[in-house]
Protein backbone atom coordinates (compact mmCIF):
# COMPACT_ATOMS: atom_id res chain seq x y z
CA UNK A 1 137.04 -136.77 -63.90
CA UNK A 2 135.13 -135.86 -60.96
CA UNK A 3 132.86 -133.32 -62.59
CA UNK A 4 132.31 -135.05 -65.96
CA UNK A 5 132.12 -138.03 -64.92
CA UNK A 6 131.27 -138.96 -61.08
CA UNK A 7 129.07 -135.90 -59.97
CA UNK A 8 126.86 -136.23 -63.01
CA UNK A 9 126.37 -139.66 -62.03
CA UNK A 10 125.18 -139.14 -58.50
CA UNK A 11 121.49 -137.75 -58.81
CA UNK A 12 121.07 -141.03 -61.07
CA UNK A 13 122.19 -143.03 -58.31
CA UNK A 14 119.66 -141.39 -56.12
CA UNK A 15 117.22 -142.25 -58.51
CA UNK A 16 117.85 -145.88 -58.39
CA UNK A 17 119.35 -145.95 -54.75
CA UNK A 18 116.75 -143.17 -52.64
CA UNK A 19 117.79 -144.50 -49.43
CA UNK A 20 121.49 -143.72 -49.97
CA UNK A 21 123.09 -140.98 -48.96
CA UNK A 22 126.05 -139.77 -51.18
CA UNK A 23 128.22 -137.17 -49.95
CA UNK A 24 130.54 -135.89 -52.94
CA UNK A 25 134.02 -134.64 -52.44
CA UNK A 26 135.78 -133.18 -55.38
CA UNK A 27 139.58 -132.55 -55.86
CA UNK A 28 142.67 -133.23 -57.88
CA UNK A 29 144.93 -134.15 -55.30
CA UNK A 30 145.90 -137.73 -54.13
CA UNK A 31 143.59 -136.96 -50.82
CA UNK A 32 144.24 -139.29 -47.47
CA UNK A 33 141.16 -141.32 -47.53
CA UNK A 34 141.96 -143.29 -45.02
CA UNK A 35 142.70 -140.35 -42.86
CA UNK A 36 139.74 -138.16 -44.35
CA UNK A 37 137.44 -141.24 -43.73
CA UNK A 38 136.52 -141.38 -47.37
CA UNK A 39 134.68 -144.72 -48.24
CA UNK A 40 135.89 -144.62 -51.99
CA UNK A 41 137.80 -142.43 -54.63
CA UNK A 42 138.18 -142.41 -57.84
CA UNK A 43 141.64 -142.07 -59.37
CA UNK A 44 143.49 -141.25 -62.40
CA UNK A 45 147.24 -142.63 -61.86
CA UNK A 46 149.51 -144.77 -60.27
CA UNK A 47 148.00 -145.88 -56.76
CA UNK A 48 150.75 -146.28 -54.48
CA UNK A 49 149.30 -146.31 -50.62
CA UNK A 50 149.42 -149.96 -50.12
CA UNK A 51 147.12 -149.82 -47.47
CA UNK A 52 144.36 -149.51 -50.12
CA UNK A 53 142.58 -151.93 -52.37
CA UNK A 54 141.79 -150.91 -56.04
CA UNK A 55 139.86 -151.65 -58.54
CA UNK A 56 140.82 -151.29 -62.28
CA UNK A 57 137.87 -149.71 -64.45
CA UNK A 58 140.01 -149.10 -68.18
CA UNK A 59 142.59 -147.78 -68.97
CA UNK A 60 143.02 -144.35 -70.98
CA UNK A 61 144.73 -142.85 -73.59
CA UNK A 62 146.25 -140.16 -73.06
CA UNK A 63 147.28 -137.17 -75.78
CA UNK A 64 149.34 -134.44 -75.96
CA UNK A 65 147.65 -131.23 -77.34
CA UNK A 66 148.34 -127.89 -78.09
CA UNK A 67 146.55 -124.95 -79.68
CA UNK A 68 146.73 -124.35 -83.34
CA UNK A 69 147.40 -120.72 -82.86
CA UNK A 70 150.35 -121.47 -79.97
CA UNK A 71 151.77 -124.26 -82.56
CA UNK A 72 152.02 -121.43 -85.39
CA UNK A 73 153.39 -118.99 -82.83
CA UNK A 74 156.21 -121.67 -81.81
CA UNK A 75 156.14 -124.23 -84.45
CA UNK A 76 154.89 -127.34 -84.17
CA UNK A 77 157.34 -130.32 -82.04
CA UNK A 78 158.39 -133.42 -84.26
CA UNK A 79 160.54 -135.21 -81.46
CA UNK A 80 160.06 -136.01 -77.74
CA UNK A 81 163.41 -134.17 -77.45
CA UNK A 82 162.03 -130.89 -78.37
CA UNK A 83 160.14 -130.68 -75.13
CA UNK A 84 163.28 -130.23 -73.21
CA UNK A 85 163.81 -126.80 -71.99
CA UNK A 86 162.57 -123.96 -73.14
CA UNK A 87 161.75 -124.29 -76.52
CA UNK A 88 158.15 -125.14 -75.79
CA UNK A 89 156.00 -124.11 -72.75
CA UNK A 90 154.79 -127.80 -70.96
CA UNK A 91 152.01 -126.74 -68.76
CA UNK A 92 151.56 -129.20 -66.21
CA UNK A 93 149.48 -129.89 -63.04
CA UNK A 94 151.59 -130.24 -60.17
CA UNK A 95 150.82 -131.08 -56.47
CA UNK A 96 152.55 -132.27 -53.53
CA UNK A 97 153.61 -135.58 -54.58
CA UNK A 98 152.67 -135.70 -58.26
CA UNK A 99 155.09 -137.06 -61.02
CA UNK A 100 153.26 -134.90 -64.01
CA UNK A 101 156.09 -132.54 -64.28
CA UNK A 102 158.10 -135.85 -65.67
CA UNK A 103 155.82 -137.05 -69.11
CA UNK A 104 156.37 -140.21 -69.75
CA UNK A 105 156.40 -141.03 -73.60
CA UNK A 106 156.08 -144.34 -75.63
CA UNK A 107 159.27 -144.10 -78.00
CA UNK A 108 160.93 -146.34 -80.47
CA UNK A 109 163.42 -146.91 -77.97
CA UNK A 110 161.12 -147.68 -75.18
CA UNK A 111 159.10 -145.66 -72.75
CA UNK A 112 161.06 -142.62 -71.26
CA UNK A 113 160.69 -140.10 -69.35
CA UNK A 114 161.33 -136.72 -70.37
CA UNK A 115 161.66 -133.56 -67.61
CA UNK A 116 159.78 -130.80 -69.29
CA UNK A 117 159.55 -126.93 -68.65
CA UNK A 118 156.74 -124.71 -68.14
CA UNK A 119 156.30 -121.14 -67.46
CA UNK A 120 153.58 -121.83 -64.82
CA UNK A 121 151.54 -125.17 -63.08
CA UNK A 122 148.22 -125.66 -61.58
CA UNK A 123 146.60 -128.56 -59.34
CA UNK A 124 143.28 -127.80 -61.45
CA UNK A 125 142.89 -130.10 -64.45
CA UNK A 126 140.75 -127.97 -66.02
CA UNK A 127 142.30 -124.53 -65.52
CA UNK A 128 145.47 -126.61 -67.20
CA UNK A 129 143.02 -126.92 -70.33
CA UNK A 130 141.65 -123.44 -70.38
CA UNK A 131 145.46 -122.51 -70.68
CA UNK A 132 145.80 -124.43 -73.82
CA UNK A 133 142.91 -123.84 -75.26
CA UNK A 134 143.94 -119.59 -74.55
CA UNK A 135 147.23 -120.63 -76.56
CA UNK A 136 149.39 -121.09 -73.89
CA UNK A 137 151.07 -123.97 -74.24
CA UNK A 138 151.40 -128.05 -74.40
CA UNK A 139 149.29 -129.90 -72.05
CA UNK A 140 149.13 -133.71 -71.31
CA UNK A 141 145.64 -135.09 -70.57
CA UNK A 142 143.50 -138.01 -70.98
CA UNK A 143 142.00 -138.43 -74.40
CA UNK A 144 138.73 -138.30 -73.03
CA UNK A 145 138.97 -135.27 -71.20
CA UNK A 146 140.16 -133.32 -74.19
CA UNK A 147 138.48 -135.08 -77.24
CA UNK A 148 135.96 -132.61 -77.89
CA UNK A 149 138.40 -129.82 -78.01
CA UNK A 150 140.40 -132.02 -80.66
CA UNK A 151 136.98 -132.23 -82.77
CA UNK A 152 136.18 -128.66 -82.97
CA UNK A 153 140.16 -128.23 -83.52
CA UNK A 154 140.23 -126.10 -81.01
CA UNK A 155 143.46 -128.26 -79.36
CA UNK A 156 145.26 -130.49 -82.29
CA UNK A 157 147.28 -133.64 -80.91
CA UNK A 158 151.13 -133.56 -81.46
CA UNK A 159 153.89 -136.10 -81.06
CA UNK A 160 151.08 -138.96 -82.08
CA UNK A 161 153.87 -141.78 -82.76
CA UNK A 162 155.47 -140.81 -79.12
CA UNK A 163 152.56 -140.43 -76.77
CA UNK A 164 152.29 -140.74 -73.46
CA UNK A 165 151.99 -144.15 -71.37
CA UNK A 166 148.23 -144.99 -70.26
CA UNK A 167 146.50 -143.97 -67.28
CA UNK A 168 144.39 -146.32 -65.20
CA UNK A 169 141.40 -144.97 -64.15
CA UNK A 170 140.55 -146.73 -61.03
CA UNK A 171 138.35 -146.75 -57.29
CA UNK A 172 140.39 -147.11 -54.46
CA UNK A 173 139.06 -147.86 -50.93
CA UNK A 174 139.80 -149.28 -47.34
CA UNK A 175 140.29 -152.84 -47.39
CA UNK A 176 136.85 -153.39 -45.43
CA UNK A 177 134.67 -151.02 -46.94
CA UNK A 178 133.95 -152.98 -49.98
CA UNK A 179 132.13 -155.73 -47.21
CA UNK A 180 129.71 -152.50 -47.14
CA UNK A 181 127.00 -153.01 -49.38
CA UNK A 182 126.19 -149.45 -49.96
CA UNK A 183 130.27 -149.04 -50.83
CA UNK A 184 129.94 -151.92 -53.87
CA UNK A 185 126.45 -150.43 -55.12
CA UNK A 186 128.17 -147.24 -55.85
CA UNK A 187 131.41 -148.39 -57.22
CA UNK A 188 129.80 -150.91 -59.15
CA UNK A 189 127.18 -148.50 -60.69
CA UNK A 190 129.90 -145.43 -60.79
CA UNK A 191 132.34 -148.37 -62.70
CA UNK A 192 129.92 -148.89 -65.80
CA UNK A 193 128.93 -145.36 -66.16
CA UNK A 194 132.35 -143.98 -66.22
CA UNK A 195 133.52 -146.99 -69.01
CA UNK A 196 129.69 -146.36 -70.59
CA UNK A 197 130.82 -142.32 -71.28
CA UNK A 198 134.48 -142.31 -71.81
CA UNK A 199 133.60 -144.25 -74.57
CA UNK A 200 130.90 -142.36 -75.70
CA UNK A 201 132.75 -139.57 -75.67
CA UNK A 202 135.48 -141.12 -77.62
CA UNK A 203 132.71 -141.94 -80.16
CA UNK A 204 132.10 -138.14 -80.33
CA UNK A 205 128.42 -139.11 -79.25
């Protein structure tokens, strides 16, 4: 998220904003803003500190994939249910605090919530793809994060009538920063570029 989307974005910002000064901080974790005096973040996920506002930008789909070559090696799942244990390697990213080790699948029954297994975890997105894309398992990601991948079928999606809920990609912030000018400018301009190329990429443009 941070890479594709946000950090490309700033320079253009610049551009159109020269006397702003942007200072970029990039992670996967759920970082203290508040306490790391951040002005804004952008955030894939449930937003729980309710000490912060946020602001909705879409929401996105989100796949499971695999490679082709670890799907021949250990067959390919049909059912959720498969995923329990150790049948199938469920890489995940996994921080303090995260929920990712529980997927959370849209079934006929319902959404539920199935406790996976995996051999290893990261707290770096895309190290979690490089492992799938090496063969090493079944990874959960937003579409948009992994839709190239799918097009040069270098990761195929499985499980496509149980997939995982939605994720909300949204901008969260101190209750008074958004009376900053300088704070709405850049979420406002970081909100339509980030809807503008997820669905680009989604086009395969």
């Amino acid at each position: 998220l941070g890479r594709r989307l946000v950090a490309s974005g700033i320079p253009d910002f610049h551009d159109k904003y020269p006397d702003i000064e942007v200072r970029l901080r990039l992670s996967d974790h759920n970082v203290d803003i508040m306490k790391e005096g951040i002005d804004v973040a952008f955030r894939l996920g449930i937003i729980e500190d309710s000490s912060l506002r946020m602001r909705g930008i879409m929401d996105c789909e989100r796949v499971l994939v695999a490679a082709p070559k670890y799907l021949e090696a250990r067959g390919e799942p049909v059912e959720p249910q498969e995923l329990i244990g150790k049948k199938h390697d469920c890489l995940m990213l996994r921080y303090a605090g995260t929920r990712e080790y529980v997927w959370t699948l849209q079934t006929p029954n319902g959404v539920q919530k199935f406790e996976v297994h995996g051999p290893y975890d990261t707290d770096d997105g895309d190290v979690l793809t490089g492992w799938a894309l090496s063969g090493r398992g079944i990874i959960n990601k937003p579409r948009f994060e992994v839709e190239p991948f799918i097009r040069d079928q270098r990761l195929k999606v499985i499980l496509a009538k149980t997939p995982p809920t939605p994720v909300q990609l949204a901008a969260v912030y101190p209750h008074k920063k958004l009376q900053d000018p300088k704070v709405r400018l850049l979420l406002d301009f970081m909100a339509d570029r980030c809807q503008r190329l997820i669905k680009d990429i989604l086009a395969g443009k």
